[in-house]
Structure formats: structure tokens, C-alpha cells
C-alpha atoms as a PDB file:
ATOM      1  CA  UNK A   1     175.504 140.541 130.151  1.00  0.00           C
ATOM      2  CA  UNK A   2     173.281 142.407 127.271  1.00  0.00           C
ATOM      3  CA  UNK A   3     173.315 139.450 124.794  1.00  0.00           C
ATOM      4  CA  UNK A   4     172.832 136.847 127.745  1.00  0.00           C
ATOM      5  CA  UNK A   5     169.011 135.810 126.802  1.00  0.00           C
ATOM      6  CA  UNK A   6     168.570 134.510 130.584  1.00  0.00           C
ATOM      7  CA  UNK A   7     170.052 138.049 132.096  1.00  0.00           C
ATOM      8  CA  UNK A   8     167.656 139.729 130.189  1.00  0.00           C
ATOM      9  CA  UNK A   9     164.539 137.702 131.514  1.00  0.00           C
ATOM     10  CA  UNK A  10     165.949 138.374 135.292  1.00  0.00           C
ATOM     11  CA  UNK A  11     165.929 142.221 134.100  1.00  0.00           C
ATOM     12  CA  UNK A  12     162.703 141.880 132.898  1.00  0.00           C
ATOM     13  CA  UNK A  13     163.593 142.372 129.562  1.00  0.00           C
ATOM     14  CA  UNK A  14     162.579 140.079 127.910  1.00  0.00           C
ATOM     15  CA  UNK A  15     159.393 138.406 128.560  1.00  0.00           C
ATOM     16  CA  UNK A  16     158.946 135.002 130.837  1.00  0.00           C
ATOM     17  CA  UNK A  17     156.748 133.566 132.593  1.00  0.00           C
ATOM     18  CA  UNK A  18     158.417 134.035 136.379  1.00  0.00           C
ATOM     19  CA  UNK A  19     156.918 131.341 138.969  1.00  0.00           C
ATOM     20  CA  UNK A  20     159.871 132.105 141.713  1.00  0.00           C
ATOM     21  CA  UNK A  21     162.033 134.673 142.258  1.00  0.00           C
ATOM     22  CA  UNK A  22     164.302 136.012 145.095  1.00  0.00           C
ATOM     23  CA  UNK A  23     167.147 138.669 145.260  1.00  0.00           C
ATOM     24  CA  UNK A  24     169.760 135.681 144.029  1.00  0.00           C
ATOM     25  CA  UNK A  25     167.620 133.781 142.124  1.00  0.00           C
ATOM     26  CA  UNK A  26     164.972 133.637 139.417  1.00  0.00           C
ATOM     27  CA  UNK A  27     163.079 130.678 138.023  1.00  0.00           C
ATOM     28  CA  UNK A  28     160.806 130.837 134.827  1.00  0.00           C
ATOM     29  CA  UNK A  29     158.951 128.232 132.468  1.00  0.00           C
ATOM     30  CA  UNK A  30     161.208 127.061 129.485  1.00  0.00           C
ATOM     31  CA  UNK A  31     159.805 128.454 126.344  1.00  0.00           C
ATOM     32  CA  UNK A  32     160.584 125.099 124.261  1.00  0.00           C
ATOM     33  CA  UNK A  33     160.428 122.481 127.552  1.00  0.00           C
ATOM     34  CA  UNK A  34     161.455 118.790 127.179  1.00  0.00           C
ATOM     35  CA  UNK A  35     159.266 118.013 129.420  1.00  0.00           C
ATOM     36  CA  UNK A  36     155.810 119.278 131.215  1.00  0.00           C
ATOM     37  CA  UNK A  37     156.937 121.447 133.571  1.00  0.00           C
ATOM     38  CA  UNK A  38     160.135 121.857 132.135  1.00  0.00           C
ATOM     39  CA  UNK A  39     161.199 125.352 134.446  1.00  0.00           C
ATOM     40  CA  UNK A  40     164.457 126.628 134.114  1.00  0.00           C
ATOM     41  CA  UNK A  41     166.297 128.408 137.611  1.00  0.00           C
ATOM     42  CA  UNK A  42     169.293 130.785 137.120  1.00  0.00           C
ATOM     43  CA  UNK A  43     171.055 133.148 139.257  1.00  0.00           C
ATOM     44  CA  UNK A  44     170.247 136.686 139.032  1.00  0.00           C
ATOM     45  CA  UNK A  45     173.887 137.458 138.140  1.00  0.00           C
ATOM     46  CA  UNK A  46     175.504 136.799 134.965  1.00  0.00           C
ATOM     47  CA  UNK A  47     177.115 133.039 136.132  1.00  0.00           C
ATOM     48  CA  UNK A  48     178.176 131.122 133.160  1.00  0.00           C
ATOM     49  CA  UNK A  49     178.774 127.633 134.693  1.00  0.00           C
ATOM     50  CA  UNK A  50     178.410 126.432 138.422  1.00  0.00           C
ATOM     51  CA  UNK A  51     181.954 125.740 138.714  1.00  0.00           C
ATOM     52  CA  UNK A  52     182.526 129.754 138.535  1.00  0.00           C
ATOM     53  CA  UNK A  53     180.274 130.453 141.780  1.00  0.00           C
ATOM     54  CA  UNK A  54     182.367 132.263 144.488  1.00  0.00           C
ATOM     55  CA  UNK A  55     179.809 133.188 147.234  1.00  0.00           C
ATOM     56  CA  UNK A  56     178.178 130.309 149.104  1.00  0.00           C
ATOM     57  CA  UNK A  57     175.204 132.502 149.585  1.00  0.00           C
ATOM     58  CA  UNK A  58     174.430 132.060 145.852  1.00  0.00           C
ATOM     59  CA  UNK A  59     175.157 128.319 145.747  1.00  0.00           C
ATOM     60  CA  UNK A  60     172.678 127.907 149.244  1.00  0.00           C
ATOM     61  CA  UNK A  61     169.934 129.890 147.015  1.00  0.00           C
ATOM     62  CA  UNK A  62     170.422 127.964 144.018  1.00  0.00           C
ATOM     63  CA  UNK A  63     169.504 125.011 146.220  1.00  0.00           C
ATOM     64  CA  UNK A  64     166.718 126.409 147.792  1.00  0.00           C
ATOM     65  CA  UNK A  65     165.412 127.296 144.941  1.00  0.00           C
ATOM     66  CA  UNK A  66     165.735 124.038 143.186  1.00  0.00           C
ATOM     67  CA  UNK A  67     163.824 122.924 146.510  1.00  0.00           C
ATOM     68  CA  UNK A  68     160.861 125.417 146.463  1.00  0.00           C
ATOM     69  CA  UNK A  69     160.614 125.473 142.275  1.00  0.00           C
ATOM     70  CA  UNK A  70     159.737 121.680 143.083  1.00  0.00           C
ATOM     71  CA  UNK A  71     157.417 122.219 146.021  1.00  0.00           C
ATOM     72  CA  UNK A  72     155.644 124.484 143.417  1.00  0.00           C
ATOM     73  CA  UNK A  73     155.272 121.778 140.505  1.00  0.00           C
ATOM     74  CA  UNK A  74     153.945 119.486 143.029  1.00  0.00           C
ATOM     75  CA  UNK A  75     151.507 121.625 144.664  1.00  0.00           C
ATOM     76  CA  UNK A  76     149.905 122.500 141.010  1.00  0.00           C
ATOM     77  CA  UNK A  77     149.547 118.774 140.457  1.00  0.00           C
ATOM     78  CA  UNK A  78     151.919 119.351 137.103  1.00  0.00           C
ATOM     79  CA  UNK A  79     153.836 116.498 138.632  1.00  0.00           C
ATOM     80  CA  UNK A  80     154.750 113.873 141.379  1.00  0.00           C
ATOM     81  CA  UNK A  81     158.104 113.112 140.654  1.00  0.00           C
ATOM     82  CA  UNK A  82     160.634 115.221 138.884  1.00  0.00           C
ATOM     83  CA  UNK A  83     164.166 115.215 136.915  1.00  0.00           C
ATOM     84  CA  UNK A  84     166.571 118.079 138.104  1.00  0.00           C
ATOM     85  CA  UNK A  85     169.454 118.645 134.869  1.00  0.00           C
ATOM     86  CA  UNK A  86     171.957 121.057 135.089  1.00  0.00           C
ATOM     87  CA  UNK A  87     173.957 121.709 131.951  1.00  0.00           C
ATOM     88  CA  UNK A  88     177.537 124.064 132.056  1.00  0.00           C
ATOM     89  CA  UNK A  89     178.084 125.634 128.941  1.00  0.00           C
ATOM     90  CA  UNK A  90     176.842 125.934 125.127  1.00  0.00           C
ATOM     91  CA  UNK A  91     178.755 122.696 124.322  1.00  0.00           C
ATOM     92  CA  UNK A  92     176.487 120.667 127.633  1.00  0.00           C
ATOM     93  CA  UNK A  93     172.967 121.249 126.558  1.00  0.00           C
ATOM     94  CA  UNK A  94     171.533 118.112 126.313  1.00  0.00           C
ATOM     95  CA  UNK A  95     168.796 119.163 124.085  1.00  0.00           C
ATOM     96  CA  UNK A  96     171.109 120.685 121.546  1.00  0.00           C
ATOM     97  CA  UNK A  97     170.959 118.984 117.935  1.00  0.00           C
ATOM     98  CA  UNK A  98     174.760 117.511 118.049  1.00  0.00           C
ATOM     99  CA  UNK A  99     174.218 116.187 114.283  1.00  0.00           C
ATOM    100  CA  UNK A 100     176.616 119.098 113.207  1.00  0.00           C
END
């Protein structure tokens, strides 16, 4: 998707700073994080909400992923314990202003 901000980081076209990455799966710091360590993981293809995942291949990397991404915050001592959010769509952001 070419207006898909996160399909343009796992291109490498737009700039992120990557700390995992596999052929399924690519993980990156958030650039406004909620939290320290705040890392965001996506699939490498365009996957709008988890619901919409066909292959368990990409659903077992997703997990793994969420598994080594917190092996890594651990091992740089950013953090002991650890909040895992998943959010499906524009409308399920949790950090979006809902004022409007």
C-alpha cells in the first residue's frame, strides 16, 4: 500500500529505527511512544487488522516476534515488565485524541 506509512518503513522508505526484522515481520521504535520503549511490530504485508490474517505462518511470526521484540527490551535494561496493545483500525487507536 503506497500511502500505508507502516508499508513504507518495511520498504525502507521511509526512515525507522528497525530493532527486529524477519521475512514476515518487522518491528521499529514508535516515533511519538506512550511509553519508554514504546516499539511498534507489523507484518511485512499490507494487513489492516488481525482479524484479516489468512496464513498461520504470519500469525506464528507475529507471535514470535512479539516474544523476541520483548526479549530485546529486557536485555537493554529499557524495561522489566512490559504492556503488549494491539489496536485494529483508525477508529481503535488508543492514543488517538477522541475529543472530536
Amino acid at each position: 500500500m503506497e500511502k500505508c506509512v507502516f508499508c513504507q518503513i518495511v520498504n525502507k522508505n521511509k526512515p525507522a529505527y528497525i530493532i527486529y526484522q524477519n521475512k514476515d515481520v518487522t518491528a521499529f521504535l514508535d516515533i511519538n511512544p506512550a511509553a519508554k520503549g514504546h516499539v511498534l511490530v507489523c507484518p511485512n504485508n499490507h494487513i489492516e487488522k488481525l482479524n484479516e490474517i489468512q496464513h498461520p505462518s504470519i500469525s506464528n511470526a507475529l507471535m514470535e516476534s512479539l516474544i523476541n521484540v520483548s526479549n530485546l527490551l529486557i536485555q537493554s535494561g529499557l524495561c522489566n515488565d512490559y504492556s503488549i496493545v494491539q489496536a485494529n483500525g483508525d477508529s481503535a487507536c488508543i492514543w488517538q485524541n477522541k475529543s472530536t
